[in-house]
PDB file of N, CA and C in Angstrom:
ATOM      1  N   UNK A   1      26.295  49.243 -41.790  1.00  0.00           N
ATOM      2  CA  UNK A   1      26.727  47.892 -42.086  1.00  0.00           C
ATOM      3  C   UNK A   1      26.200  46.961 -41.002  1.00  0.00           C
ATOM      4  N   UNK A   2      25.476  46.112 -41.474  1.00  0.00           N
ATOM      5  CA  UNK A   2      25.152  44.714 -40.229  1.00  0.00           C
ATOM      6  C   UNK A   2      25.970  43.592 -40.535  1.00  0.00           C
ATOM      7  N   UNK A   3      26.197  43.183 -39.210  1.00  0.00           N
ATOM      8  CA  UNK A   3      27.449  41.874 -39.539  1.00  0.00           C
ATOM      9  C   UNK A   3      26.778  41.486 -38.388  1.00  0.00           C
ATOM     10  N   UNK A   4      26.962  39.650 -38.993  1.00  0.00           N
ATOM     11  CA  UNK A   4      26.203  38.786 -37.768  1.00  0.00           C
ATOM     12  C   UNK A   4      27.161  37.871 -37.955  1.00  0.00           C
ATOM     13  N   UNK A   5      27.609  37.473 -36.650  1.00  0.00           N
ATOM     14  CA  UNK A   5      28.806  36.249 -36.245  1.00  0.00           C
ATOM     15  C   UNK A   5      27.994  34.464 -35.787  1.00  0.00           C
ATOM     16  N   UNK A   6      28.566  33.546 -36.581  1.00  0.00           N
ATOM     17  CA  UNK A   6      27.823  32.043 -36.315  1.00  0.00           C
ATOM     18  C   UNK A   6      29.273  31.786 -35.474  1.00  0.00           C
ATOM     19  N   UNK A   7      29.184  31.161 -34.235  1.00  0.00           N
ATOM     20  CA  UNK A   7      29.710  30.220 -33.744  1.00  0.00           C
ATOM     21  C   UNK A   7      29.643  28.954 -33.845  1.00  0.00           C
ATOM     22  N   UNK A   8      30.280  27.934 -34.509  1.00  0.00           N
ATOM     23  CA  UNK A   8      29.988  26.288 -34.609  1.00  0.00           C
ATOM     24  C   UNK A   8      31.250  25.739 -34.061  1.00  0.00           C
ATOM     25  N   UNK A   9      30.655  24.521 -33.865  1.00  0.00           N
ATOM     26  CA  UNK A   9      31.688  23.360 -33.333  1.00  0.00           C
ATOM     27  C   UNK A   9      31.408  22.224 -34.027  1.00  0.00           C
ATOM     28  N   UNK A  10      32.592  21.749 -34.787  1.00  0.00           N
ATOM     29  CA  UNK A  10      32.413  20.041 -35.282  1.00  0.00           C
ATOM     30  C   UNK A  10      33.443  19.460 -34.704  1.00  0.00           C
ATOM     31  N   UNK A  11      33.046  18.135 -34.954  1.00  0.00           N
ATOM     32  CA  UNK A  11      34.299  16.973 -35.101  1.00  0.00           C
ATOM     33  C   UNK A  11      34.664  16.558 -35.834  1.00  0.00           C
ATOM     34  N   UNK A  12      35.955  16.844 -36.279  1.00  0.00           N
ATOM     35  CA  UNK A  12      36.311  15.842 -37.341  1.00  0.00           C
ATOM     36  C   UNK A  12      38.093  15.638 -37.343  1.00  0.00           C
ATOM     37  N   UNK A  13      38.171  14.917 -38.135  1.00  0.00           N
ATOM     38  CA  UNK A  13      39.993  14.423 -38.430  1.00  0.00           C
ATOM     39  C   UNK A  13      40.654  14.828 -39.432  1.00  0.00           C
ATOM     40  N   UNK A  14      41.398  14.278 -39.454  1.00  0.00           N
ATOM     41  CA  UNK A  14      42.486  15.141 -41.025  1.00  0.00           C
ATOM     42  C   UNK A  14      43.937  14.730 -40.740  1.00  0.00           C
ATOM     43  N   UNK A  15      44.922  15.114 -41.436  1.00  0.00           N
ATOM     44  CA  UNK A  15      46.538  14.540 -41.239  1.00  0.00           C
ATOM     45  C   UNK A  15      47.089  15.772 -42.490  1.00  0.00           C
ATOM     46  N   UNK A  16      48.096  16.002 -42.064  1.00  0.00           N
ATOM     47  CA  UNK A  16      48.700  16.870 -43.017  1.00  0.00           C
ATOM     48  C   UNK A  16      49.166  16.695 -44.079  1.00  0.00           C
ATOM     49  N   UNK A  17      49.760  17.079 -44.966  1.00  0.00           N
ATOM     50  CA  UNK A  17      51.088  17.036 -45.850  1.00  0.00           C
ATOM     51  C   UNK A  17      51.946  17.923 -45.799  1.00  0.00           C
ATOM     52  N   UNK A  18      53.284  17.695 -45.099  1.00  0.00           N
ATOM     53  CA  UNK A  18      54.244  18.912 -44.879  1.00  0.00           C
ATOM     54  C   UNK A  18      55.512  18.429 -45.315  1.00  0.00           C
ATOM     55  N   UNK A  19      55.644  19.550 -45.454  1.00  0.00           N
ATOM     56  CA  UNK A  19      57.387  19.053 -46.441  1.00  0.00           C
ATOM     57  C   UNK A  19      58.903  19.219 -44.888  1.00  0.00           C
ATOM     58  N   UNK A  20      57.847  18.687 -43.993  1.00  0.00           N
ATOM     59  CA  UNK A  20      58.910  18.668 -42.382  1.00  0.00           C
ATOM     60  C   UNK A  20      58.594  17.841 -41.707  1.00  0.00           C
ATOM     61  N   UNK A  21      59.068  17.006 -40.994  1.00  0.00           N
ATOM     62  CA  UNK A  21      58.451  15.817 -39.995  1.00  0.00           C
ATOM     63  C   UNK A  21      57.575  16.521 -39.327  1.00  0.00           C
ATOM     64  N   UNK A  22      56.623  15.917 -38.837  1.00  0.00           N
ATOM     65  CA  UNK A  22      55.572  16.020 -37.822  1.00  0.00           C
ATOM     66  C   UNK A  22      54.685  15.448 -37.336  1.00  0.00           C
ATOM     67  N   UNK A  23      54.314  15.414 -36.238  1.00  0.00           N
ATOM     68  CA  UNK A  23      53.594  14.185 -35.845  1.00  0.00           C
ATOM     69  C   UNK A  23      52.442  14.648 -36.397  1.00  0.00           C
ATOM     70  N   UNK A  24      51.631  15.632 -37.038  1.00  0.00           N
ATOM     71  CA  UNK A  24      50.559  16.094 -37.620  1.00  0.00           C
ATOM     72  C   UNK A  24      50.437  15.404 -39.008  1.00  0.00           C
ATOM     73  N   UNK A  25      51.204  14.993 -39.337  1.00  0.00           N
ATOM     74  CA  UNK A  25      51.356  14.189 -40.176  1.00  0.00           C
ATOM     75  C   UNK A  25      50.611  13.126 -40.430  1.00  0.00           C
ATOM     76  N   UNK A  26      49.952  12.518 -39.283  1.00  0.00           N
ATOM     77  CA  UNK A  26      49.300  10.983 -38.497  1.00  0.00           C
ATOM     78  C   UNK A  26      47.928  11.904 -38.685  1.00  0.00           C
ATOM     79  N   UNK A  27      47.259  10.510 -38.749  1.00  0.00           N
ATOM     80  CA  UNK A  27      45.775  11.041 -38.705  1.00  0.00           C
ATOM     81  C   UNK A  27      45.536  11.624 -36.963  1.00  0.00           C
ATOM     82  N   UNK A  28      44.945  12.120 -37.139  1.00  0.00           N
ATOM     83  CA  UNK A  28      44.364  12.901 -35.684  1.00  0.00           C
ATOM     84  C   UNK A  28      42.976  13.721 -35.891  1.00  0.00           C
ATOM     85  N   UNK A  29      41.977  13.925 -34.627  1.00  0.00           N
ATOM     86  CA  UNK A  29      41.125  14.826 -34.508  1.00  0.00           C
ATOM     87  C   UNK A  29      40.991  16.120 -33.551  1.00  0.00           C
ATOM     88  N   UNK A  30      40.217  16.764 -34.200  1.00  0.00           N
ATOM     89  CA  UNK A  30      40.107  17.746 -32.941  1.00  0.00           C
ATOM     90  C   UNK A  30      38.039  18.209 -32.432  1.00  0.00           C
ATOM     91  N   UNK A  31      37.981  18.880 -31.962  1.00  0.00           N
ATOM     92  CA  UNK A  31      36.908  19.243 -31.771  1.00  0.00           C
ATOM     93  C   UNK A  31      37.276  21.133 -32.023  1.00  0.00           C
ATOM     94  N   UNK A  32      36.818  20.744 -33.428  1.00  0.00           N
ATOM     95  CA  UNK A  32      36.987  22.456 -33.740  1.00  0.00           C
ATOM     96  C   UNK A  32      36.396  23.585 -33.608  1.00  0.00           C
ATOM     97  N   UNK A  33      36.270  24.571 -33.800  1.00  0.00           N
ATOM     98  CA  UNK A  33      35.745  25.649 -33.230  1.00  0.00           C
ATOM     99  C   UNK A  33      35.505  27.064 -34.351  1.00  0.00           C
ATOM    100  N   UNK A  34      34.676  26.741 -35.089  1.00  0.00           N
ATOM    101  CA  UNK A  34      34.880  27.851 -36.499  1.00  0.00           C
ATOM    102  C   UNK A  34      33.667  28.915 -35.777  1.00  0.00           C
ATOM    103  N   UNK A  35      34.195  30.240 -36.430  1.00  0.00           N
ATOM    104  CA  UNK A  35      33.380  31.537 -36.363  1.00  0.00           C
ATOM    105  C   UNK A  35      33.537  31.953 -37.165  1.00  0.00           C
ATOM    106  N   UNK A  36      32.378  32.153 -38.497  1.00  0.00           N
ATOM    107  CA  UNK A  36      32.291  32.669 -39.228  1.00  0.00           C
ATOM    108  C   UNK A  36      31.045  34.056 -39.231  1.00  0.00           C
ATOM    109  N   UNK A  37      32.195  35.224 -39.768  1.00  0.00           N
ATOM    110  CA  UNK A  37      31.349  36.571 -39.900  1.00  0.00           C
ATOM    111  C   UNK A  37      30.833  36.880 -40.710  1.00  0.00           C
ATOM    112  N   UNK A  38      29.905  37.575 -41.266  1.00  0.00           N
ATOM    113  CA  UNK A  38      29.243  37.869 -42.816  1.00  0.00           C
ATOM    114  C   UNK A  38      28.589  39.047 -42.210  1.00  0.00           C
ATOM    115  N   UNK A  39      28.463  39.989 -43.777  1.00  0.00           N
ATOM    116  CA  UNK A  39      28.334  41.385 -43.493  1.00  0.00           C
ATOM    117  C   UNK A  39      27.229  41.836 -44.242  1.00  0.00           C
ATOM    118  N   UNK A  40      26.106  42.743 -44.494  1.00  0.00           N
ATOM    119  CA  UNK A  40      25.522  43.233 -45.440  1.00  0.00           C
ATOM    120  C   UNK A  40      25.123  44.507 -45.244  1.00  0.00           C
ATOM    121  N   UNK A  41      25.125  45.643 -46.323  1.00  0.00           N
ATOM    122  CA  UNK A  41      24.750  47.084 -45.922  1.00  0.00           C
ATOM    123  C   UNK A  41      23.189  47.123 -45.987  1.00  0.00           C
ATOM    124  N   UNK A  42      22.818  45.822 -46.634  1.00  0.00           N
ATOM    125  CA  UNK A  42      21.402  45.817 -46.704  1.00  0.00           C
ATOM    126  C   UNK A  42      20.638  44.400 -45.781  1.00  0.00           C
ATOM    127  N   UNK A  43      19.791  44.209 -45.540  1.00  0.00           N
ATOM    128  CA  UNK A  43      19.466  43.329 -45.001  1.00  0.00           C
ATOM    129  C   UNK A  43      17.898  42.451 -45.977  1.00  0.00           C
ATOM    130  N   UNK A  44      17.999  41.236 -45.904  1.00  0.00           N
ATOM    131  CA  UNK A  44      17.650  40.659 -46.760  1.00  0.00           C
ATOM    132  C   UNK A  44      15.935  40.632 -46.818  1.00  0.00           C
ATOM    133  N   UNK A  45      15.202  40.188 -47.448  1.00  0.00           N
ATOM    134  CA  UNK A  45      13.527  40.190 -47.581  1.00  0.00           C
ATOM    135  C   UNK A  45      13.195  39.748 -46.058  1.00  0.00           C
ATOM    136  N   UNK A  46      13.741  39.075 -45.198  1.00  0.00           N
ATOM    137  CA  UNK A  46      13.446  38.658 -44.108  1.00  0.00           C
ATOM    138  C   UNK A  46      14.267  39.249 -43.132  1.00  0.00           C
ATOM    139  N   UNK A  47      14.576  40.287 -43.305  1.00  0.00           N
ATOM    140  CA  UNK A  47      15.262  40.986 -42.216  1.00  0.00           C
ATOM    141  C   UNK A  47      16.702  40.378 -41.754  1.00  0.00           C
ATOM    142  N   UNK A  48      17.641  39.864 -42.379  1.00  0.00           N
ATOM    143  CA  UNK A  48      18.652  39.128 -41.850  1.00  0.00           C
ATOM    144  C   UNK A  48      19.783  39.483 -43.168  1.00  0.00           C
ATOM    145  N   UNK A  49      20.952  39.081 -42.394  1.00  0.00           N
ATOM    146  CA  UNK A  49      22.474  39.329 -42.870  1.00  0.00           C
ATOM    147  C   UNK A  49      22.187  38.321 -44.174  1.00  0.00           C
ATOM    148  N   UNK A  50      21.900  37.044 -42.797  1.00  0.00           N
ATOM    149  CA  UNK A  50      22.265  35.912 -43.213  1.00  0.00           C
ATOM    150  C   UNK A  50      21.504  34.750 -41.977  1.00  0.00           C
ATOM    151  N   UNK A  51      20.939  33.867 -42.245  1.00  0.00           N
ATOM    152  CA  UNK A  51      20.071  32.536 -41.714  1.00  0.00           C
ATOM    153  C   UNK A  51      21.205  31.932 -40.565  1.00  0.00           C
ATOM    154  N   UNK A  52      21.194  32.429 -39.649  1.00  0.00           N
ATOM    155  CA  UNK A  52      22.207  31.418 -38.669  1.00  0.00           C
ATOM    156  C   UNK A  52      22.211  29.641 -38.600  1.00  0.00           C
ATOM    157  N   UNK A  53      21.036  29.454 -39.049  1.00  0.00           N
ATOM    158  CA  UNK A  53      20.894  28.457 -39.133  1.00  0.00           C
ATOM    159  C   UNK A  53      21.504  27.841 -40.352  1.00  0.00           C
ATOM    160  N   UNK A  54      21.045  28.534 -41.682  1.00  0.00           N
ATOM    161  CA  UNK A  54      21.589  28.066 -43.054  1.00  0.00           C
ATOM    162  C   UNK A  54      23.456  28.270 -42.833  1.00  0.00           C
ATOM    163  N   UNK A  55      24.003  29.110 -42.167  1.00  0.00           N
ATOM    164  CA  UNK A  55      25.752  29.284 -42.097  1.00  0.00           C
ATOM    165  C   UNK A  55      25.554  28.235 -41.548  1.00  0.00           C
ATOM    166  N   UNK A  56      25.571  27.515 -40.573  1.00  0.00           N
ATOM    167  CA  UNK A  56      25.481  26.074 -39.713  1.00  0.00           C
ATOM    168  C   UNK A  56      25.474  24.841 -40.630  1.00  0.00           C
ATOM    169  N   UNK A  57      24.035  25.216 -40.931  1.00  0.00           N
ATOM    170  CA  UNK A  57      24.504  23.898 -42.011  1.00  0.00           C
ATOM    171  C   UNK A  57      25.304  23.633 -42.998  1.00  0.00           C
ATOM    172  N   UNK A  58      25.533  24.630 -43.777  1.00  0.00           N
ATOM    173  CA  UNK A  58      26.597  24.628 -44.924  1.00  0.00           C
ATOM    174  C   UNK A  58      27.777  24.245 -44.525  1.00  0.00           C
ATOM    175  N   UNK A  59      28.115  24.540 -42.996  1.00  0.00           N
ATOM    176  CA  UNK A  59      29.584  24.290 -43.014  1.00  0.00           C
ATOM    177  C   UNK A  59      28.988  22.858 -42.039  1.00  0.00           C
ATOM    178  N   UNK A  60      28.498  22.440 -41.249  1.00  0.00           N
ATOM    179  CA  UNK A  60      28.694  21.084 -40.964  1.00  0.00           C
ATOM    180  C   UNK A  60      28.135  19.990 -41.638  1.00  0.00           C
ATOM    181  N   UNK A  61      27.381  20.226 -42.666  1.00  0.00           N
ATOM    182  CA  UNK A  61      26.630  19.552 -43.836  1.00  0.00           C
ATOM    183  C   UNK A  61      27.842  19.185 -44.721  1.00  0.00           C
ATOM    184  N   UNK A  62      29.396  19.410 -44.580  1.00  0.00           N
ATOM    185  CA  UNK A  62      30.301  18.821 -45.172  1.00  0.00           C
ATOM    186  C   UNK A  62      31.272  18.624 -44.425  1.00  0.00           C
ATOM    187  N   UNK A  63      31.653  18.971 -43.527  1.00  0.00           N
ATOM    188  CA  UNK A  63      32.696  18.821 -42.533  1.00  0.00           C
ATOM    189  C   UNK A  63      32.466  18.223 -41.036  1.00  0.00           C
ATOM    190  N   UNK A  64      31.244  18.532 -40.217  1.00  0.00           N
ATOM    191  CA  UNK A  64      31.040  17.755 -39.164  1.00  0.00           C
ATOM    192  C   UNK A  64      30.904  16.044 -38.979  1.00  0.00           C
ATOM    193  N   UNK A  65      32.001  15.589 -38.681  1.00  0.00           N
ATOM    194  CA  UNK A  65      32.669  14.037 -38.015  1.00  0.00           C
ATOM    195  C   UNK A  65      33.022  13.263 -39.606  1.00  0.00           C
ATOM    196  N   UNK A  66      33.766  14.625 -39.854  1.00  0.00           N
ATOM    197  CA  UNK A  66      34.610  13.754 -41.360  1.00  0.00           C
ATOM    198  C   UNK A  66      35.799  13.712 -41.537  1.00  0.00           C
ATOM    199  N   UNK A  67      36.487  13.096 -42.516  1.00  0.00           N
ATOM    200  CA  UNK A  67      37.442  12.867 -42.499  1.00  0.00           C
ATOM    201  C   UNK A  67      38.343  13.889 -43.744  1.00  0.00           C
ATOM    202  N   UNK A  68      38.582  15.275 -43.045  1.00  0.00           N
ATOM    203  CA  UNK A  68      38.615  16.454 -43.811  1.00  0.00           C
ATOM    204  C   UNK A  68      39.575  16.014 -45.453  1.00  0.00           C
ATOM    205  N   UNK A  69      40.890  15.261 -45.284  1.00  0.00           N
ATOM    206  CA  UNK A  69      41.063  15.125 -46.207  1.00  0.00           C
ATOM    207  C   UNK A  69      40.256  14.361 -46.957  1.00  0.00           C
ATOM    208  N   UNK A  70      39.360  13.449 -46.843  1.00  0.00           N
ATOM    209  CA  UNK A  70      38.387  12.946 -47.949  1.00  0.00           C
ATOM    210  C   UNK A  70      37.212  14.028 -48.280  1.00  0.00           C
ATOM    211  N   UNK A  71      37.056  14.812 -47.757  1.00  0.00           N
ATOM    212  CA  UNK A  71      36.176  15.729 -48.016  1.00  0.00           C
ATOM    213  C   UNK A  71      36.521  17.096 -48.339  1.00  0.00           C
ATOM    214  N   UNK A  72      37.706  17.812 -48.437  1.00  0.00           N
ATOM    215  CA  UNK A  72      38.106  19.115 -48.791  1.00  0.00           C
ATOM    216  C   UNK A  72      39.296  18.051 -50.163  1.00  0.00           C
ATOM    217  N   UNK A  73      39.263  19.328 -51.007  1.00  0.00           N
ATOM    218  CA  UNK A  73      40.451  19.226 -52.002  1.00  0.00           C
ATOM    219  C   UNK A  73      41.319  19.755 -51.927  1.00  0.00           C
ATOM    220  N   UNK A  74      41.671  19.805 -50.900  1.00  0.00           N
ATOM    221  CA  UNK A  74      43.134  20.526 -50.221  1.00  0.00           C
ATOM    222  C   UNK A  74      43.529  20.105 -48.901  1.00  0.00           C
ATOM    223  N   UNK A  75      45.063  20.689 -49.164  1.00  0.00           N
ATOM    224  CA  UNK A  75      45.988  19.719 -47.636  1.00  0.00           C
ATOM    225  C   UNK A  75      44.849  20.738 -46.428  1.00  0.00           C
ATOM    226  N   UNK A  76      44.409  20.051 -45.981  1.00  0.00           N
ATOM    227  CA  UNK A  76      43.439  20.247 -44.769  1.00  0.00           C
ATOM    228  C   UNK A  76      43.535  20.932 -43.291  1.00  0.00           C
ATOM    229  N   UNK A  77      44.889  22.463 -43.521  1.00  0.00           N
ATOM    230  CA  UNK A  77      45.249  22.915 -42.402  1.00  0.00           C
ATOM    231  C   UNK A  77      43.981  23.792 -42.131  1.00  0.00           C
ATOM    232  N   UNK A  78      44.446  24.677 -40.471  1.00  0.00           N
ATOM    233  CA  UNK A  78      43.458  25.585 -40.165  1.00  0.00           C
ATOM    234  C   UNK A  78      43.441  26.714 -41.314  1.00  0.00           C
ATOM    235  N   UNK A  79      44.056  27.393 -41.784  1.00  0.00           N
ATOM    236  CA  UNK A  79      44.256  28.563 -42.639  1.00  0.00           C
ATOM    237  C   UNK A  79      43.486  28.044 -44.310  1.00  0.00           C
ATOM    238  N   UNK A  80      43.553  26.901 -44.627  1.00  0.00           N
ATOM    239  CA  UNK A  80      42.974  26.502 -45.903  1.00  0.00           C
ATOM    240  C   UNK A  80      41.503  26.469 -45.769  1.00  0.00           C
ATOM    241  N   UNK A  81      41.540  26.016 -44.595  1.00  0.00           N
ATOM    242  CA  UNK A  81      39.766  25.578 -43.656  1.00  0.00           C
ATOM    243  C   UNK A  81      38.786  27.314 -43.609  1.00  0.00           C
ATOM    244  N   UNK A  82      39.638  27.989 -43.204  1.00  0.00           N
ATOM    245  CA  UNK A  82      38.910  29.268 -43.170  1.00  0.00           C
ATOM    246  C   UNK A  82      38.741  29.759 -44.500  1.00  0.00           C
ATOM    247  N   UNK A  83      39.872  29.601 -45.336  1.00  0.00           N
ATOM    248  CA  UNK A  83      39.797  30.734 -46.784  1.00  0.00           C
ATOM    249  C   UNK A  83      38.773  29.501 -47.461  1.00  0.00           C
ATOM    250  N   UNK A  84      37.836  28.484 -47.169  1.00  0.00           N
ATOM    251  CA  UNK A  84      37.048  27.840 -48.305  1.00  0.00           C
ATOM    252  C   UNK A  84      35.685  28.131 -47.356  1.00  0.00           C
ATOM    253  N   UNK A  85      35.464  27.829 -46.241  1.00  0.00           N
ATOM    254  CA  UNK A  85      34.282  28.026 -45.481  1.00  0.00           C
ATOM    255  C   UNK A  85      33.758  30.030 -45.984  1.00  0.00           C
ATOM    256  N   UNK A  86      35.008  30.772 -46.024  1.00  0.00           N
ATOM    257  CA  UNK A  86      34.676  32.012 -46.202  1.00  0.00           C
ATOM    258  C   UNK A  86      34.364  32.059 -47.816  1.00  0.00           C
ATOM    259  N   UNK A  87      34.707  31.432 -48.908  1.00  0.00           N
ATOM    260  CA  UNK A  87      34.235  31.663 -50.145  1.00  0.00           C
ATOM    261  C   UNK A  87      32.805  30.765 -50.264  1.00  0.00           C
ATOM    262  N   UNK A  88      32.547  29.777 -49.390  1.00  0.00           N
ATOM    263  CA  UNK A  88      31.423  29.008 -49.298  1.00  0.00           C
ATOM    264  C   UNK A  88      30.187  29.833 -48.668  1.00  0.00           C
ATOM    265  N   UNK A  89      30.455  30.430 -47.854  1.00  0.00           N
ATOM    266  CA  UNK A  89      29.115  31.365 -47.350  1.00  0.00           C
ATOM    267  C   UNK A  89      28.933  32.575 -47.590  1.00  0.00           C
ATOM    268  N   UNK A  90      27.435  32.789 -48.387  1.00  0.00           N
ATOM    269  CA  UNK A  90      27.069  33.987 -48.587  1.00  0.00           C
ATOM    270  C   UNK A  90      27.583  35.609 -47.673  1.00  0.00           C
ATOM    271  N   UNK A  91      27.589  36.254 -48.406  1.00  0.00           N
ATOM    272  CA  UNK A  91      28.230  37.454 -47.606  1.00  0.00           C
ATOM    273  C   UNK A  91      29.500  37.550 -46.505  1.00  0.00           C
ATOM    274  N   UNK A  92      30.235  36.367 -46.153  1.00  0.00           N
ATOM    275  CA  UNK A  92      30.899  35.927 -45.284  1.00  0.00           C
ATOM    276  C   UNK A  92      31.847  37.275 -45.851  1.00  0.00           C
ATOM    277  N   UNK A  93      33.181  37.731 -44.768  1.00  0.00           N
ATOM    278  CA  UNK A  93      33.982  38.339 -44.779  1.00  0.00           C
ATOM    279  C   UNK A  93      35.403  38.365 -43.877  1.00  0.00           C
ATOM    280  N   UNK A  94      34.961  36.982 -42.490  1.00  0.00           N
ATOM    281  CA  UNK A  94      35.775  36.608 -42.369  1.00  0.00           C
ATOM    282  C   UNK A  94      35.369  35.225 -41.556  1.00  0.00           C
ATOM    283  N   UNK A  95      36.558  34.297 -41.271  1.00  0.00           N
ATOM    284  CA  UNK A  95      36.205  33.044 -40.401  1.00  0.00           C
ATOM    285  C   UNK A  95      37.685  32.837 -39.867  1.00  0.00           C
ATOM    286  N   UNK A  96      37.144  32.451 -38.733  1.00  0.00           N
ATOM    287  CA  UNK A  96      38.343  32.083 -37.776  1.00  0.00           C
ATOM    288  C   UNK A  96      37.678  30.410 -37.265  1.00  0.00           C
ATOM    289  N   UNK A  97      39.243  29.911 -37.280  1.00  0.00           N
ATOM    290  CA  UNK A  97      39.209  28.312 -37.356  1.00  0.00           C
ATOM    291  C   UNK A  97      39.963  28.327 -36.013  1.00  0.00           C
ATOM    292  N   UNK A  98      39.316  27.539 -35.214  1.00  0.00           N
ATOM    293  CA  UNK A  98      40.200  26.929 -34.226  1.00  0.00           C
ATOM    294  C   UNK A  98      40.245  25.821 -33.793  1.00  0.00           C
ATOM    295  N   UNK A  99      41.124  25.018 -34.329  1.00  0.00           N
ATOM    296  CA  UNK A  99      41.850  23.598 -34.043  1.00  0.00           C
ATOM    297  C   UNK A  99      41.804  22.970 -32.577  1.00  0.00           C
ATOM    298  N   UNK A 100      42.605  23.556 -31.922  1.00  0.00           N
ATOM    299  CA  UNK A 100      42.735  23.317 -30.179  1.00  0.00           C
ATOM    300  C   UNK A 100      42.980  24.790 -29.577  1.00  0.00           C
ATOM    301  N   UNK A 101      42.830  24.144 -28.463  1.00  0.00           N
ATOM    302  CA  UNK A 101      43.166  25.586 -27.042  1.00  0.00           C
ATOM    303  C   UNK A 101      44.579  26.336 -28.046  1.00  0.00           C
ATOM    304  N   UNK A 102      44.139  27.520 -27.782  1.00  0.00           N
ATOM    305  CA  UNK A 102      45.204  28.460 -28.576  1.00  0.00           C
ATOM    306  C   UNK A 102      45.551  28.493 -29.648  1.00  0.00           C
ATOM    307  N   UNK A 103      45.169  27.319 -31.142  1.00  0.00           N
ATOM    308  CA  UNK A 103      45.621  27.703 -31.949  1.00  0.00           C
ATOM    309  C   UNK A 103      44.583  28.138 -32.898  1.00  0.00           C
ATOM    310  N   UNK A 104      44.500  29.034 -33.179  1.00  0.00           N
ATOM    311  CA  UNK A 104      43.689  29.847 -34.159  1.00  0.00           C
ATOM    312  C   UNK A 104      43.716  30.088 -35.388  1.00  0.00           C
ATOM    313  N   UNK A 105      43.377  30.154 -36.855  1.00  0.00           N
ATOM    314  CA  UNK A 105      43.970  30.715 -37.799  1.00  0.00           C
ATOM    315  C   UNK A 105      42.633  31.479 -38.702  1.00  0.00           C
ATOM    316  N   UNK A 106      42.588  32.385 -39.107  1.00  0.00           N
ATOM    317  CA  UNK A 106      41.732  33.515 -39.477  1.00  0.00           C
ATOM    318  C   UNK A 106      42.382  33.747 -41.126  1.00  0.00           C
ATOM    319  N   UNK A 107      41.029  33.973 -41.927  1.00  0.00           N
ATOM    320  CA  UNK A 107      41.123  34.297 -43.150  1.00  0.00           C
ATOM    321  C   UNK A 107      39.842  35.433 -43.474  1.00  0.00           C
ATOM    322  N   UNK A 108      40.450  36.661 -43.690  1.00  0.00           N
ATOM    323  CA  UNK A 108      39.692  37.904 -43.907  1.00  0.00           C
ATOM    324  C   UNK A 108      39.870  38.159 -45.774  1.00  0.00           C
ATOM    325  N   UNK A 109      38.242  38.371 -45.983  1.00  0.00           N
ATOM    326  CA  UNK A 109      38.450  38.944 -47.348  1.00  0.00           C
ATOM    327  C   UNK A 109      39.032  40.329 -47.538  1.00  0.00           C
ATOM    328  N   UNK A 110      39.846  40.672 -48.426  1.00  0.00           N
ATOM    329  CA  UNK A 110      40.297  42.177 -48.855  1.00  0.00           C
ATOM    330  C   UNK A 110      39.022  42.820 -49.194  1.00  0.00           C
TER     331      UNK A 110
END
């Protein structure tokens, strides 16, 4: 099995919808921190999982310095952010989202 890991960083904003007060609630940004993994038992006509470059763009070609709820169709937490970036990229199998220092949230395919 070959698995190749993209590290990216965007900017962008977003505000929640929660059924609890929170100041997350308010628009806010972060400087995020996604790692997305992708796996293949085979490797492609060009020798690769997957284009490090092409995972890069796909995910900041819609999300880098946006305004996530105008651009995702969903309430725009870390955990929603991983399970669409991971159905968006080829062979992907898992992505971990990170918001700020320490908070993390990871979505692995079964």
């Amino acid at each position: 099995m070959y698995i190749v890991t993209k590290r990216i960083e965007i900017s962008a904003c977003h505000h929640l919808e929660l059924d609890y007060p929170s100041k997350c609630t308010n628009v806010h940004g972060h400087n995020w921190i996604i790692t997305v993994h992708c796996q293949s038992r085979e490797l492609n006509s060009n020798g690769m999982v997957e284009d490090f470059t092409a995972i890069k763009e796909m995910v900041t070609a819609r999300l880098d310095h946006a305004d996530l709820n105008e651009a995702l169709p969903f309430n725009p937490t870390a955990e929603n952010i991983a399970c669409w970036i991971c159905e968006l990229v080829p062979s992907c199998f898992r992505v971990d989202v990170q918001e700020s220092e320490g908070n993390v949230a990871s979505y692995i395919k079964d």
